[in-house]
PDB file of N, CA and C in Angstrom:
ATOM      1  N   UNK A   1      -6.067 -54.930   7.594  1.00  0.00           N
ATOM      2  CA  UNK A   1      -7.334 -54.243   7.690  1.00  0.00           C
ATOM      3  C   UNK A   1      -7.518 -53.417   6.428  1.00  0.00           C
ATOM      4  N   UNK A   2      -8.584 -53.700   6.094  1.00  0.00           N
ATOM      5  CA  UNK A   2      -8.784 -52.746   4.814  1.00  0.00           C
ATOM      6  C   UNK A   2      -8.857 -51.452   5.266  1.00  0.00           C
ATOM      7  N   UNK A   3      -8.535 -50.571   3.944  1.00  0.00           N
ATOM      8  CA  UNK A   3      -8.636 -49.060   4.070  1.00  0.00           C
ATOM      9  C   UNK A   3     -10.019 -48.329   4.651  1.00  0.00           C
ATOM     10  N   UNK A   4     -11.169 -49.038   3.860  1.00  0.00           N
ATOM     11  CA  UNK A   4     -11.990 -48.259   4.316  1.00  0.00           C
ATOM     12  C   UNK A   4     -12.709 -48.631   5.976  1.00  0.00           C
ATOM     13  N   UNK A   5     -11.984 -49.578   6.363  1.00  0.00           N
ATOM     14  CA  UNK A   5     -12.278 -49.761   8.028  1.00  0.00           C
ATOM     15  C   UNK A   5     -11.540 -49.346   8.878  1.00  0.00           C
ATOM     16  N   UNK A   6     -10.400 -48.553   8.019  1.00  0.00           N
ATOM     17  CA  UNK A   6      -9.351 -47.523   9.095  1.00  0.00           C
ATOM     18  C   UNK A   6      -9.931 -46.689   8.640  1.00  0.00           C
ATOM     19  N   UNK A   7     -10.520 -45.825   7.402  1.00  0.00           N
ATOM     20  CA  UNK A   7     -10.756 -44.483   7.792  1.00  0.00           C
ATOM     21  C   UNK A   7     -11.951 -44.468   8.493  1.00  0.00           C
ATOM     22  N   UNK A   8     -13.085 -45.390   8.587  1.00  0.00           N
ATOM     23  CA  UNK A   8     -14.223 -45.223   9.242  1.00  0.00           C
ATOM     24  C   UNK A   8     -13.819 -45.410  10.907  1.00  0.00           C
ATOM     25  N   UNK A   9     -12.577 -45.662  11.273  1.00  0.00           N
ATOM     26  CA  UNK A   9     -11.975 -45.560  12.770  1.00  0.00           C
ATOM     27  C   UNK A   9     -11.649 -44.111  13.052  1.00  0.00           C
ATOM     28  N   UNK A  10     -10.914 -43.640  12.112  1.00  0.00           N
ATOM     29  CA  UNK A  10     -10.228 -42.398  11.541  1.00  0.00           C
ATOM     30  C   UNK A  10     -12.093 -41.117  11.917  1.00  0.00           C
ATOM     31  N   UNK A  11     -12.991 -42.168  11.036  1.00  0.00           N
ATOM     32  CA  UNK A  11     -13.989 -40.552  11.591  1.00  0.00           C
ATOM     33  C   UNK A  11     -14.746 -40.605  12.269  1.00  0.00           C
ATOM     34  N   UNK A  12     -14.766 -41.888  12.789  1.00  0.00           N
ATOM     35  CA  UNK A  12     -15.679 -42.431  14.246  1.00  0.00           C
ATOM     36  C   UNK A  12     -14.776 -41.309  15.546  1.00  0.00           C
ATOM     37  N   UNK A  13     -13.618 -41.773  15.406  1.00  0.00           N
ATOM     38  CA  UNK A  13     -12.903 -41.558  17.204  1.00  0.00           C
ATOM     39  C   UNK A  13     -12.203 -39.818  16.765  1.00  0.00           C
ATOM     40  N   UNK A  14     -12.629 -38.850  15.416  1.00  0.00           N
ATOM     41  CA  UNK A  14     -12.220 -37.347  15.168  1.00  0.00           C
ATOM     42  C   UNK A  14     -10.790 -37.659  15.610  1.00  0.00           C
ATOM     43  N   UNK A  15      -9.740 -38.429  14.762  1.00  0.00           N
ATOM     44  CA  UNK A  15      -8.669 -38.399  14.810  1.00  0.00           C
ATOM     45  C   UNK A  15      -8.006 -38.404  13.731  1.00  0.00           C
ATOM     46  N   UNK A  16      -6.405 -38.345  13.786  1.00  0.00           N
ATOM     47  CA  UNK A  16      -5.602 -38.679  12.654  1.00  0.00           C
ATOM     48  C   UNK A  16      -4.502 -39.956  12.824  1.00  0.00           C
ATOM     49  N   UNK A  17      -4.427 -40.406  14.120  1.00  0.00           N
ATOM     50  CA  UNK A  17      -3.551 -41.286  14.394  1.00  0.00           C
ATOM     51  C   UNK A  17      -5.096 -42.297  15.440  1.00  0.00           C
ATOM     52  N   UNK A  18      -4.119 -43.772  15.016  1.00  0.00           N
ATOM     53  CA  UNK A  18      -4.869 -44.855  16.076  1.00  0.00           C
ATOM     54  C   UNK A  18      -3.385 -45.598  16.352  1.00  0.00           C
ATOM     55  N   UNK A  19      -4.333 -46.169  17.556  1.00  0.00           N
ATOM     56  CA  UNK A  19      -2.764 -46.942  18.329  1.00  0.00           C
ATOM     57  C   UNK A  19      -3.368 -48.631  18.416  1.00  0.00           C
ATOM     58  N   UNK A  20      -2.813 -49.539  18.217  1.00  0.00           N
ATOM     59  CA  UNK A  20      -3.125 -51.284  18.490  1.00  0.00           C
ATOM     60  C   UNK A  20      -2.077 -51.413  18.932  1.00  0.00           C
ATOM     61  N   UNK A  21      -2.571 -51.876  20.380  1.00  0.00           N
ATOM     62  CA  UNK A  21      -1.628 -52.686  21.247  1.00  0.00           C
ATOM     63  C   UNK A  21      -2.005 -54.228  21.745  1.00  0.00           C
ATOM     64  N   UNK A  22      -1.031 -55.018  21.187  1.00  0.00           N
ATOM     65  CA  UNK A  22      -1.450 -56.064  22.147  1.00  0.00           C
ATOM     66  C   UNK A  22      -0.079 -56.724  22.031  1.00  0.00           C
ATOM     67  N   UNK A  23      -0.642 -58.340  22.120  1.00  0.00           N
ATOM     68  CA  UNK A  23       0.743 -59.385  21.756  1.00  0.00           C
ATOM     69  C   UNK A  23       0.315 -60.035  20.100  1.00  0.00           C
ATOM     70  N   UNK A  24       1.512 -60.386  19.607  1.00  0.00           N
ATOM     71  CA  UNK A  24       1.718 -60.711  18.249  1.00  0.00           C
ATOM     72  C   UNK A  24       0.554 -61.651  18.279  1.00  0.00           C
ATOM     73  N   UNK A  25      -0.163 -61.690  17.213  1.00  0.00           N
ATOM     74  CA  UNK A  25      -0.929 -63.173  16.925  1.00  0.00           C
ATOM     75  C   UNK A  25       0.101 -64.279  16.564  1.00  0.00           C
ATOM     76  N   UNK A  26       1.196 -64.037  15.750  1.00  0.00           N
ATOM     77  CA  UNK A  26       2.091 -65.138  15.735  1.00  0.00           C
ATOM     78  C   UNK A  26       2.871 -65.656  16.840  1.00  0.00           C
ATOM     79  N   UNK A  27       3.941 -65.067  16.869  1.00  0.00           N
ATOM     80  CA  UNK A  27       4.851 -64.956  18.495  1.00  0.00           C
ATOM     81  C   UNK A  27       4.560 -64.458  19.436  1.00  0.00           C
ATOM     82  N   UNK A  28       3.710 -63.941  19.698  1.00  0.00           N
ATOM     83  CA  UNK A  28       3.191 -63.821  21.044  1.00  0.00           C
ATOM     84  C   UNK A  28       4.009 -62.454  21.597  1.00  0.00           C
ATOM     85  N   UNK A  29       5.037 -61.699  21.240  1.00  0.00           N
ATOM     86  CA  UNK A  29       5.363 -60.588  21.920  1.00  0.00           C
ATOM     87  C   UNK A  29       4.385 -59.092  21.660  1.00  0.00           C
ATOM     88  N   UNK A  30       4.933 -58.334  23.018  1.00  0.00           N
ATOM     89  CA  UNK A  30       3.833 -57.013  22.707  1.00  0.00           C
ATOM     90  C   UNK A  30       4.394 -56.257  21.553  1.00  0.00           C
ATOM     91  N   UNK A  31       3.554 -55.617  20.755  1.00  0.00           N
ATOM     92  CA  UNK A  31       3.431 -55.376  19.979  1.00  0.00           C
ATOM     93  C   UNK A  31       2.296 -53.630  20.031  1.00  0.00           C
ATOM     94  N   UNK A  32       3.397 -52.478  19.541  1.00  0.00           N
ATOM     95  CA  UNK A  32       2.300 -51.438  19.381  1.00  0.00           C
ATOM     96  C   UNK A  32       2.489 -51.003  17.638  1.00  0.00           C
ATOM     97  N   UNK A  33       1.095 -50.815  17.289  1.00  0.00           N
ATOM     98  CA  UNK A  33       1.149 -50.202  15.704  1.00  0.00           C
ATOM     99  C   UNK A  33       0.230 -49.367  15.360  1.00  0.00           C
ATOM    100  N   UNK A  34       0.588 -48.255  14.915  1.00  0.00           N
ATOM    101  CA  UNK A  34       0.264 -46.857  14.953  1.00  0.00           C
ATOM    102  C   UNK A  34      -0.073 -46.552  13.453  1.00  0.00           C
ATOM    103  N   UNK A  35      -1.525 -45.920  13.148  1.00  0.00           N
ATOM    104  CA  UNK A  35      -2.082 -46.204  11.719  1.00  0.00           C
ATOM    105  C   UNK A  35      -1.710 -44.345  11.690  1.00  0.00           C
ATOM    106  N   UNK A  36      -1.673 -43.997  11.057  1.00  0.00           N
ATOM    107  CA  UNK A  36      -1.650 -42.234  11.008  1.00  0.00           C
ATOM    108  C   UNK A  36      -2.236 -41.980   9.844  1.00  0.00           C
ATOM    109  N   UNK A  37      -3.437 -40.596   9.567  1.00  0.00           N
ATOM    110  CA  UNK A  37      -4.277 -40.182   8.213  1.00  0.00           C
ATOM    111  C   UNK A  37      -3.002 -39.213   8.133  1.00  0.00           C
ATOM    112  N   UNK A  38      -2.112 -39.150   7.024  1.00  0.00           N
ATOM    113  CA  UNK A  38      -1.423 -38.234   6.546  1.00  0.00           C
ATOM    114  C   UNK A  38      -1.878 -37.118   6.227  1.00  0.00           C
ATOM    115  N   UNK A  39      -2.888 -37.699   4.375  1.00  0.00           N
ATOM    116  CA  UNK A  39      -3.282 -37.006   4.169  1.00  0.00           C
ATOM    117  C   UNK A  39      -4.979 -37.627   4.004  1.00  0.00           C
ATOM    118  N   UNK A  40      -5.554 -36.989   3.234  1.00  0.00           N
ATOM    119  CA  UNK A  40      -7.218 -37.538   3.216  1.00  0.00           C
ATOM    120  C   UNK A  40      -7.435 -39.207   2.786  1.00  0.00           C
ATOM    121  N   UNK A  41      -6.506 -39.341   2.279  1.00  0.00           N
ATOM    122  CA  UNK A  41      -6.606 -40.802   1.529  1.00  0.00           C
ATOM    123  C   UNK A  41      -5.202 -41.554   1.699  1.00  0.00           C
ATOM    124  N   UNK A  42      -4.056 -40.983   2.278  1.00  0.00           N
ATOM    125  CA  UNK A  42      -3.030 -41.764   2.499  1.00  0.00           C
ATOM    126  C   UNK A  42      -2.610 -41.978   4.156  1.00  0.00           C
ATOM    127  N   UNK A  43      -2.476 -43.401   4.123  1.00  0.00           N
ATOM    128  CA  UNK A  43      -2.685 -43.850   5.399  1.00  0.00           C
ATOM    129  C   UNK A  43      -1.152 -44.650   5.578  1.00  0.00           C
ATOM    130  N   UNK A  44      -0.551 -44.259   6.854  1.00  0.00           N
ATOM    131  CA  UNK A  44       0.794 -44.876   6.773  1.00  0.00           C
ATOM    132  C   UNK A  44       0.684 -45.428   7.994  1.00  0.00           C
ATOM    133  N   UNK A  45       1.200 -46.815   8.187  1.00  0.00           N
ATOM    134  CA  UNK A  45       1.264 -48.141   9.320  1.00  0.00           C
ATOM    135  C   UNK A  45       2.550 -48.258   9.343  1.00  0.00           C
ATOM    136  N   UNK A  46       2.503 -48.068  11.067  1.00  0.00           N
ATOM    137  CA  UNK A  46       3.913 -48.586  11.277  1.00  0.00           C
ATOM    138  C   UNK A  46       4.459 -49.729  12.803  1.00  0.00           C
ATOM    139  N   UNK A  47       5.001 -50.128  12.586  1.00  0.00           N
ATOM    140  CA  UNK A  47       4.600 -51.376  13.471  1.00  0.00           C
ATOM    141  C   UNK A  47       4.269 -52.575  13.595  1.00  0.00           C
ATOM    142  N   UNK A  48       3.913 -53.011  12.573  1.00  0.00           N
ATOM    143  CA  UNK A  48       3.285 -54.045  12.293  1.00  0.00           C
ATOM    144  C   UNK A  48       1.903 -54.014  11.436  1.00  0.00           C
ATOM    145  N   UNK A  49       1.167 -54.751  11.358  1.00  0.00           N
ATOM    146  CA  UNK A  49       0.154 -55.165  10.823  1.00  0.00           C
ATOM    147  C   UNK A  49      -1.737 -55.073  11.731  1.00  0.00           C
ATOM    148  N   UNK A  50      -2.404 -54.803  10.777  1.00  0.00           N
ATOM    149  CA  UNK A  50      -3.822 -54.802  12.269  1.00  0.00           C
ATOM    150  C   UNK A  50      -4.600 -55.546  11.728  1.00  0.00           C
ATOM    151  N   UNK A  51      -5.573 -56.859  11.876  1.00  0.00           N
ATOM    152  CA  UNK A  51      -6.627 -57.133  11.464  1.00  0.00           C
ATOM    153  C   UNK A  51      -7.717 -57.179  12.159  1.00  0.00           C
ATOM    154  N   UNK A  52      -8.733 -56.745  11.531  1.00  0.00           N
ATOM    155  CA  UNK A  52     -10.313 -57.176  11.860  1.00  0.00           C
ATOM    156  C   UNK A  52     -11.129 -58.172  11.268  1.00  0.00           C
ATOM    157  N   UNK A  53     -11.083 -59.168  11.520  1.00  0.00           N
ATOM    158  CA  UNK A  53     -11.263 -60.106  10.421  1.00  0.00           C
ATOM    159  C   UNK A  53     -12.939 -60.295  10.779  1.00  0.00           C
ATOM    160  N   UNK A  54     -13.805 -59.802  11.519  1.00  0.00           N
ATOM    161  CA  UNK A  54     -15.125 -59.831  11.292  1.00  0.00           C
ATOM    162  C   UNK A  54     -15.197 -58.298  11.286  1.00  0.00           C
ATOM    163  N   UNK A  55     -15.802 -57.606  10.470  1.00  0.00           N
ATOM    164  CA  UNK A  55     -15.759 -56.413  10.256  1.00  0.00           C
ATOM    165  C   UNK A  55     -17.191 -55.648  11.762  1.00  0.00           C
ATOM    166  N   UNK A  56     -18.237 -56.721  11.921  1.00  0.00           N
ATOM    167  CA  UNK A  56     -19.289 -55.743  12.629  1.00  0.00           C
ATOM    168  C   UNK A  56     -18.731 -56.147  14.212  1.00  0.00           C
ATOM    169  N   UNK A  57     -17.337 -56.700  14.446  1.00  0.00           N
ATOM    170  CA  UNK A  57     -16.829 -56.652  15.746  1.00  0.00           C
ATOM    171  C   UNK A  57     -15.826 -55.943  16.200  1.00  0.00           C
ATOM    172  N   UNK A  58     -15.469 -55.295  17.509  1.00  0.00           N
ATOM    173  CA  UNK A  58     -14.907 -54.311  17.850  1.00  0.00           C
ATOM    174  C   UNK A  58     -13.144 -55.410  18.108  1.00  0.00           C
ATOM    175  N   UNK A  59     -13.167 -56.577  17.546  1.00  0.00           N
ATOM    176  CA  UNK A  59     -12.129 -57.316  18.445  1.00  0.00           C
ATOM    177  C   UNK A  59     -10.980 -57.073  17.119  1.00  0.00           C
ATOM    178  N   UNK A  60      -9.997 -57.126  17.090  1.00  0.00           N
ATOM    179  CA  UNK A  60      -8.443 -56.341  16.523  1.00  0.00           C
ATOM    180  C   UNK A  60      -7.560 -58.076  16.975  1.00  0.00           C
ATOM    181  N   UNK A  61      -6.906 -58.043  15.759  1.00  0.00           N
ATOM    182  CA  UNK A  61      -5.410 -58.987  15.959  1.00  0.00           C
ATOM    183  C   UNK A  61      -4.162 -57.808  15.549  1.00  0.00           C
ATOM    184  N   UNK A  62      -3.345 -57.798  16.097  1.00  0.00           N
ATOM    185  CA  UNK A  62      -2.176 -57.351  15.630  1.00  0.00           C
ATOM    186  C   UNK A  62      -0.810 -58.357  15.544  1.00  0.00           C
ATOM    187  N   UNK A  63       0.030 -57.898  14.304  1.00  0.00           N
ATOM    188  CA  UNK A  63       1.688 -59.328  14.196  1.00  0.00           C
ATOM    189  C   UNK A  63       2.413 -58.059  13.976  1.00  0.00           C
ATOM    190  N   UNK A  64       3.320 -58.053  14.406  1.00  0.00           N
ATOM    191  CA  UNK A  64       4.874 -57.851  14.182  1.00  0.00           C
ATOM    192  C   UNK A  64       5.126 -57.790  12.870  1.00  0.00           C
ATOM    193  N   UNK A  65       6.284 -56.641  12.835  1.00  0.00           N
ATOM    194  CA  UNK A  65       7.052 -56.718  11.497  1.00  0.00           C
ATOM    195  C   UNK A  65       7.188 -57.807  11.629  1.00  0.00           C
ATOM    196  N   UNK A  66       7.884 -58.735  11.783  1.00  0.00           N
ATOM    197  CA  UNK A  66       8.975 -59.871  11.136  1.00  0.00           C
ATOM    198  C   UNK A  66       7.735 -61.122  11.174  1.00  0.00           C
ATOM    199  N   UNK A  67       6.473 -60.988  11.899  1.00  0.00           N
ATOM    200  CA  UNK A  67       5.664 -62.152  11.496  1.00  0.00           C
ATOM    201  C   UNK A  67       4.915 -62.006  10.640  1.00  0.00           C
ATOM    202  N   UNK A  68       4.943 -60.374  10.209  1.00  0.00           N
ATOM    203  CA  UNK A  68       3.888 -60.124   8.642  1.00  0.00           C
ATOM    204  C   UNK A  68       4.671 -60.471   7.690  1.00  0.00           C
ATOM    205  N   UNK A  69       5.930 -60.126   7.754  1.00  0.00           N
ATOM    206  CA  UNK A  69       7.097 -60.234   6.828  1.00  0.00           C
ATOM    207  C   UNK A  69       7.073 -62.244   6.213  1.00  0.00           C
ATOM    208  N   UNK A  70       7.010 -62.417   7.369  1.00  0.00           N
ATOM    209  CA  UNK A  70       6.877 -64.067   6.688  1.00  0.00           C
ATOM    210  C   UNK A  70       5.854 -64.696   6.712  1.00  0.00           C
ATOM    211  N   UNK A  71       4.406 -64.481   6.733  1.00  0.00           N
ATOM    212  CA  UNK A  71       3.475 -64.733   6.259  1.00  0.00           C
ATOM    213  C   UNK A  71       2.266 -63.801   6.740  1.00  0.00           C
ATOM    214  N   UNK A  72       1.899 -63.068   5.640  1.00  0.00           N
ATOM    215  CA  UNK A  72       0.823 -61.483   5.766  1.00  0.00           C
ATOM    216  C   UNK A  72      -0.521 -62.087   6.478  1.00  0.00           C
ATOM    217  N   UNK A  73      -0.963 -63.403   6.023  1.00  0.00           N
ATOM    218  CA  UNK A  73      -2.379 -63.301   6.266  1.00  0.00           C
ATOM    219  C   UNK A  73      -2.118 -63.925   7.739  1.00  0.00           C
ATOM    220  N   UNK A  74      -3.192 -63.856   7.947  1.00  0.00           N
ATOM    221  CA  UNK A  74      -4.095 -64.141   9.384  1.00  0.00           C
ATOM    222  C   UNK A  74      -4.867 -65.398   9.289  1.00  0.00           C
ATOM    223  N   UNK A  75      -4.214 -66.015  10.432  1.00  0.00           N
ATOM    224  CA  UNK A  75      -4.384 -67.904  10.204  1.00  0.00           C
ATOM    225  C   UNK A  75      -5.040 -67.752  11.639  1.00  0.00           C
ATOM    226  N   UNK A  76      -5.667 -68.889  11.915  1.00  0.00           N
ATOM    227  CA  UNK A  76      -6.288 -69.949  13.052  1.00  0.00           C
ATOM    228  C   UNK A  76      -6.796 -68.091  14.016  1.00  0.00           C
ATOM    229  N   UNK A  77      -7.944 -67.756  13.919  1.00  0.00           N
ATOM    230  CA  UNK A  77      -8.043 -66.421  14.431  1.00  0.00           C
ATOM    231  C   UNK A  77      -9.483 -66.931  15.325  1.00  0.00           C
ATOM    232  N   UNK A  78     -10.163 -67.529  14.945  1.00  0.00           N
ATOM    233  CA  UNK A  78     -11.491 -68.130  15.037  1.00  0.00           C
ATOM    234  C   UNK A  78     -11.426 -68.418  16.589  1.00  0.00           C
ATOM    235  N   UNK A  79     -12.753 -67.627  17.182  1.00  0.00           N
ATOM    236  CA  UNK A  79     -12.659 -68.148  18.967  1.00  0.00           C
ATOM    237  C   UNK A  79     -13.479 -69.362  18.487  1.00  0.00           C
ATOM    238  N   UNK A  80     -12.747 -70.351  19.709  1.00  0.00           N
ATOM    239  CA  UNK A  80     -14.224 -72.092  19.697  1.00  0.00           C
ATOM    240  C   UNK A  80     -14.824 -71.704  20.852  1.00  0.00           C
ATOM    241  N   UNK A  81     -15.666 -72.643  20.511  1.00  0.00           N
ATOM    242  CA  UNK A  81     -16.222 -72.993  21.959  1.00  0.00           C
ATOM    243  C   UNK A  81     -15.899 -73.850  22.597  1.00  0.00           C
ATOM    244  N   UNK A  82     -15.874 -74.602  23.979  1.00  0.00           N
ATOM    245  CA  UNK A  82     -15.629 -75.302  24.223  1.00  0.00           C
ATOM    246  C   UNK A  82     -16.312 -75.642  25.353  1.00  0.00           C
ATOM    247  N   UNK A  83     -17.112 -76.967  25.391  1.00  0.00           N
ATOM    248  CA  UNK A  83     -18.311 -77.348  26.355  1.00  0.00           C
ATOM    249  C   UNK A  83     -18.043 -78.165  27.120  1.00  0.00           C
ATOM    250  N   UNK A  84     -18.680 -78.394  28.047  1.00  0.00           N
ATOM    251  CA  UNK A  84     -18.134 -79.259  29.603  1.00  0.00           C
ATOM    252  C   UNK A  84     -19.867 -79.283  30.162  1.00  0.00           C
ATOM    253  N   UNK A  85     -19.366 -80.441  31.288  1.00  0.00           N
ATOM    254  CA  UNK A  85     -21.014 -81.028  31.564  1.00  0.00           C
ATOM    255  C   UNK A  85     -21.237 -80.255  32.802  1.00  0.00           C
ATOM    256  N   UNK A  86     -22.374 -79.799  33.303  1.00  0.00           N
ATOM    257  CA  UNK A  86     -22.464 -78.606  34.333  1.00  0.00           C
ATOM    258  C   UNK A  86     -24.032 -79.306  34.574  1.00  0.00           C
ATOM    259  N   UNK A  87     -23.938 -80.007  36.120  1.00  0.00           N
ATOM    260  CA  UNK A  87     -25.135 -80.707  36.499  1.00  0.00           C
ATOM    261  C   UNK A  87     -25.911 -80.980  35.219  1.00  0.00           C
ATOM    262  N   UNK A  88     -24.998 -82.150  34.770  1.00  0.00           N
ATOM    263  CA  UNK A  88     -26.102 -83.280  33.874  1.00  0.00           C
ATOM    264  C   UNK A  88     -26.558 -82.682  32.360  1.00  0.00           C
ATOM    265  N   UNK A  89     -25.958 -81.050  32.064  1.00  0.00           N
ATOM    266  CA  UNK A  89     -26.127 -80.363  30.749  1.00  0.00           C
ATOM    267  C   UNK A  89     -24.810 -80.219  30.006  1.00  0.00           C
ATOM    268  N   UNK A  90     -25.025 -79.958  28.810  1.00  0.00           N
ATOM    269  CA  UNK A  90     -23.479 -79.644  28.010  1.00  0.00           C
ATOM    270  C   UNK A  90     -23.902 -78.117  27.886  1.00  0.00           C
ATOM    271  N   UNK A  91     -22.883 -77.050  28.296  1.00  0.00           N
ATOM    272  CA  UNK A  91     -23.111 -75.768  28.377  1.00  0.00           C
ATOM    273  C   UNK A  91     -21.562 -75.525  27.820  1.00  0.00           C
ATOM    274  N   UNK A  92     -21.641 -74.572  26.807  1.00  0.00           N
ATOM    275  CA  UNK A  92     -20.077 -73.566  26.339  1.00  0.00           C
ATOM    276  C   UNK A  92     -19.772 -72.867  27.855  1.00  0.00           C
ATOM    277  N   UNK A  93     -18.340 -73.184  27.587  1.00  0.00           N
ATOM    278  CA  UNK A  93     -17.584 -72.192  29.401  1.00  0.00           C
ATOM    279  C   UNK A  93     -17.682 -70.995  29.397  1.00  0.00           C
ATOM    280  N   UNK A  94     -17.849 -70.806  28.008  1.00  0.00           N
ATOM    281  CA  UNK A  94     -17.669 -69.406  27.700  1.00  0.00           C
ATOM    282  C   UNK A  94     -18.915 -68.331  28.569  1.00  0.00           C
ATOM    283  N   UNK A  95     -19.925 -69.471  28.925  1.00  0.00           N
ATOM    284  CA  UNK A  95     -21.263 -68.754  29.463  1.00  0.00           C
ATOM    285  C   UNK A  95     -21.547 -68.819  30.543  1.00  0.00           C
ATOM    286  N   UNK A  96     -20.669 -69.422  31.252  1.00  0.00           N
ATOM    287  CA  UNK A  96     -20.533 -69.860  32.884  1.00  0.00           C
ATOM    288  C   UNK A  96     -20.136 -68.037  33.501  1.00  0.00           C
ATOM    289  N   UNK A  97     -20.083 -68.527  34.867  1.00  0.00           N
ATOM    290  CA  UNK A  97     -20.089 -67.398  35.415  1.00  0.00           C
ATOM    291  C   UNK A  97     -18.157 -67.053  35.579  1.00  0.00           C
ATOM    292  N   UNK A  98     -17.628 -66.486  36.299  1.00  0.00           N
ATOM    293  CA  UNK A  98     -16.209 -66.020  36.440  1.00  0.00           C
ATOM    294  C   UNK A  98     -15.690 -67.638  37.215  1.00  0.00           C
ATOM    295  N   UNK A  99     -16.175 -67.455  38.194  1.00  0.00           N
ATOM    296  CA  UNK A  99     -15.890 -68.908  38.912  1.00  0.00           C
ATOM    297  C   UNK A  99     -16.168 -69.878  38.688  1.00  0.00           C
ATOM    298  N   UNK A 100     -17.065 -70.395  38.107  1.00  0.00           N
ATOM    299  CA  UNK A 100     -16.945 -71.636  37.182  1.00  0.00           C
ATOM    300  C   UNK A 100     -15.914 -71.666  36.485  1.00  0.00           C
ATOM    301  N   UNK A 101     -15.421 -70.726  35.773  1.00  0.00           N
ATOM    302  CA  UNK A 101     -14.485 -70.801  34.443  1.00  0.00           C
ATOM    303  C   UNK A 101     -13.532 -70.693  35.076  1.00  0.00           C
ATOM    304  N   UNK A 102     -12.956 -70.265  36.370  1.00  0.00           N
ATOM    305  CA  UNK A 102     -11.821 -70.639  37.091  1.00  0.00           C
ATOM    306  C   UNK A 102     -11.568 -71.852  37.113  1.00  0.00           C
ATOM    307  N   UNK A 103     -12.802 -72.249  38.211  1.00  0.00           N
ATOM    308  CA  UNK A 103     -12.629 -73.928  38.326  1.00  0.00           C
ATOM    309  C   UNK A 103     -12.513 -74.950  37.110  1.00  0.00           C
ATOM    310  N   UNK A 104     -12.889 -74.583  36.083  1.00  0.00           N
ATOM    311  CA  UNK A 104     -12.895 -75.254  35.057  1.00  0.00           C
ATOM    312  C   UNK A 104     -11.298 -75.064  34.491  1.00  0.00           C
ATOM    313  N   UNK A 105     -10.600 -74.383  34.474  1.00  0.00           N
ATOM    314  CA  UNK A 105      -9.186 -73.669  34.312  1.00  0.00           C
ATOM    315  C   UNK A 105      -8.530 -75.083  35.329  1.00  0.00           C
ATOM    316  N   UNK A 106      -8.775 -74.906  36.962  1.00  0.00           N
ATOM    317  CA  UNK A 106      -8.100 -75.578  37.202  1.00  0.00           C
ATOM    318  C   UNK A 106      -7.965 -77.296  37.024  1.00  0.00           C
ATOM    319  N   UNK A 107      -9.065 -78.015  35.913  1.00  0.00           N
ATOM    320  CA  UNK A 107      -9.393 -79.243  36.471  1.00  0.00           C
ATOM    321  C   UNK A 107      -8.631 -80.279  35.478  1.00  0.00           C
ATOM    322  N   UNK A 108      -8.488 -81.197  35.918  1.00  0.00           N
ATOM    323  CA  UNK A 108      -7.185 -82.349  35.760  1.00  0.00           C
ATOM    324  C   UNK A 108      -7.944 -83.796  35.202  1.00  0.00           C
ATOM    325  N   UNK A 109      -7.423 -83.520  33.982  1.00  0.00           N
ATOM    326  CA  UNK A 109      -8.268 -85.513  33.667  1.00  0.00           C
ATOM    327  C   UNK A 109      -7.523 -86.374  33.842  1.00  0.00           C
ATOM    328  N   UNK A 110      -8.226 -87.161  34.172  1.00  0.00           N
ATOM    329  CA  UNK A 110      -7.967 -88.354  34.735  1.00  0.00           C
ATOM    330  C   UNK A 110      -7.575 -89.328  33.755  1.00  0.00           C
ATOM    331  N   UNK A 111      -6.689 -89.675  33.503  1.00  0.00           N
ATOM    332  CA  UNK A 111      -6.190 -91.223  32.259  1.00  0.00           C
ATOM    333  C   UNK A 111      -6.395 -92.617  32.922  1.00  0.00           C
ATOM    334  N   UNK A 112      -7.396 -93.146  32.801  1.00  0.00           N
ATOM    335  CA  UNK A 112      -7.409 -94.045  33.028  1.00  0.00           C
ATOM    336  C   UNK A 112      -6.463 -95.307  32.941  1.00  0.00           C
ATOM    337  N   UNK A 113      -5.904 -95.310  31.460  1.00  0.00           N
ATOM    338  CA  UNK A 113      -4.654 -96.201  31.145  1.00  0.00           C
ATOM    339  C   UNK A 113      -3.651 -95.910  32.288  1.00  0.00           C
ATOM    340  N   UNK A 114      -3.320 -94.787  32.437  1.00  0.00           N
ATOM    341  CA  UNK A 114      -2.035 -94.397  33.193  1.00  0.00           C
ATOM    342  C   UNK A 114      -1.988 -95.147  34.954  1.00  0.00           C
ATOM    343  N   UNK A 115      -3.332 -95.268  35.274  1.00  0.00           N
ATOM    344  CA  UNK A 115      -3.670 -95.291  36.552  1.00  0.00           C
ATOM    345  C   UNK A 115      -3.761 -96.686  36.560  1.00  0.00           C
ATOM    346  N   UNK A 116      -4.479 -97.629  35.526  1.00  0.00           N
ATOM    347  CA  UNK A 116      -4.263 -99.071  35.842  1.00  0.00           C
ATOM    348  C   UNK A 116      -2.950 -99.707  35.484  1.00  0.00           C
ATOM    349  N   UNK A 117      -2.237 -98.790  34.909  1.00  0.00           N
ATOM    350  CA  UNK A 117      -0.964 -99.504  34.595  1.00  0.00           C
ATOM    351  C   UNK A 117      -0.564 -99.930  32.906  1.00  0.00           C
ATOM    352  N   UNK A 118      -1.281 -99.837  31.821  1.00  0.00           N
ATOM    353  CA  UNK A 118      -1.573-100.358  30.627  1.00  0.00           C
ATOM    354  C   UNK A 118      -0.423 -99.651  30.108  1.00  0.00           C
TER     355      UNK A 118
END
């Protein structure tokens, strides 16, 4: 994350410390990393790494020491979409309601090869 999108966190939320918690974007473990304003212009991270890779969105990746350590940038970050036929339309799941996107979670394709034997 660039500097000047931590201090504009820094004077949005009247603090000197921020906290990112989640799971690694690489390995997948939780992960907390703690940005602290020392002083007016020096900013010390510890924990890992934070990105915002669209700056006018509130959404945060955080990696681990040891997955910044072996490669800094921020790969495959991009949400897709992904569309399915919903009475006779192609609609993103993403816009369905809670239960649709359950049911859609649970559903099983069918292989045709597998089933005739090929």
């Amino acid at each position: 994350m660039k500097e000047e999108q931590l201090e504009k966190l820094f004077n949005d939320h009247e603090t000197i410390e921020l906290e990112f918690s989640g799971q690694c974007h690489d390995c997948k473990k939780e992960v907390n990393v703690i940005a602290q304003l020392v002083t007016e212009k020096d900013i010390v991270i510890e924990g890992g790494a934070v990105y915002q890779p669209n700056s006018n969105e509130e959404e945060f990746f955080v990696k681990c020491d040891d997955c910044f350590q072996k490669d800094s940038v921020l790969r495959n970050y991009q949400q897709i979409d992904v569309y399915s036929r919903v009475v006779g339309y192609m609609r993103p799941v993403g816009n369905w309601n809670e239960a649709k996107q359950q049911e859609f979670q649970k559903r099983k394709t069918f292989d045709l090869d597998r089933a005739v034997g090929f």
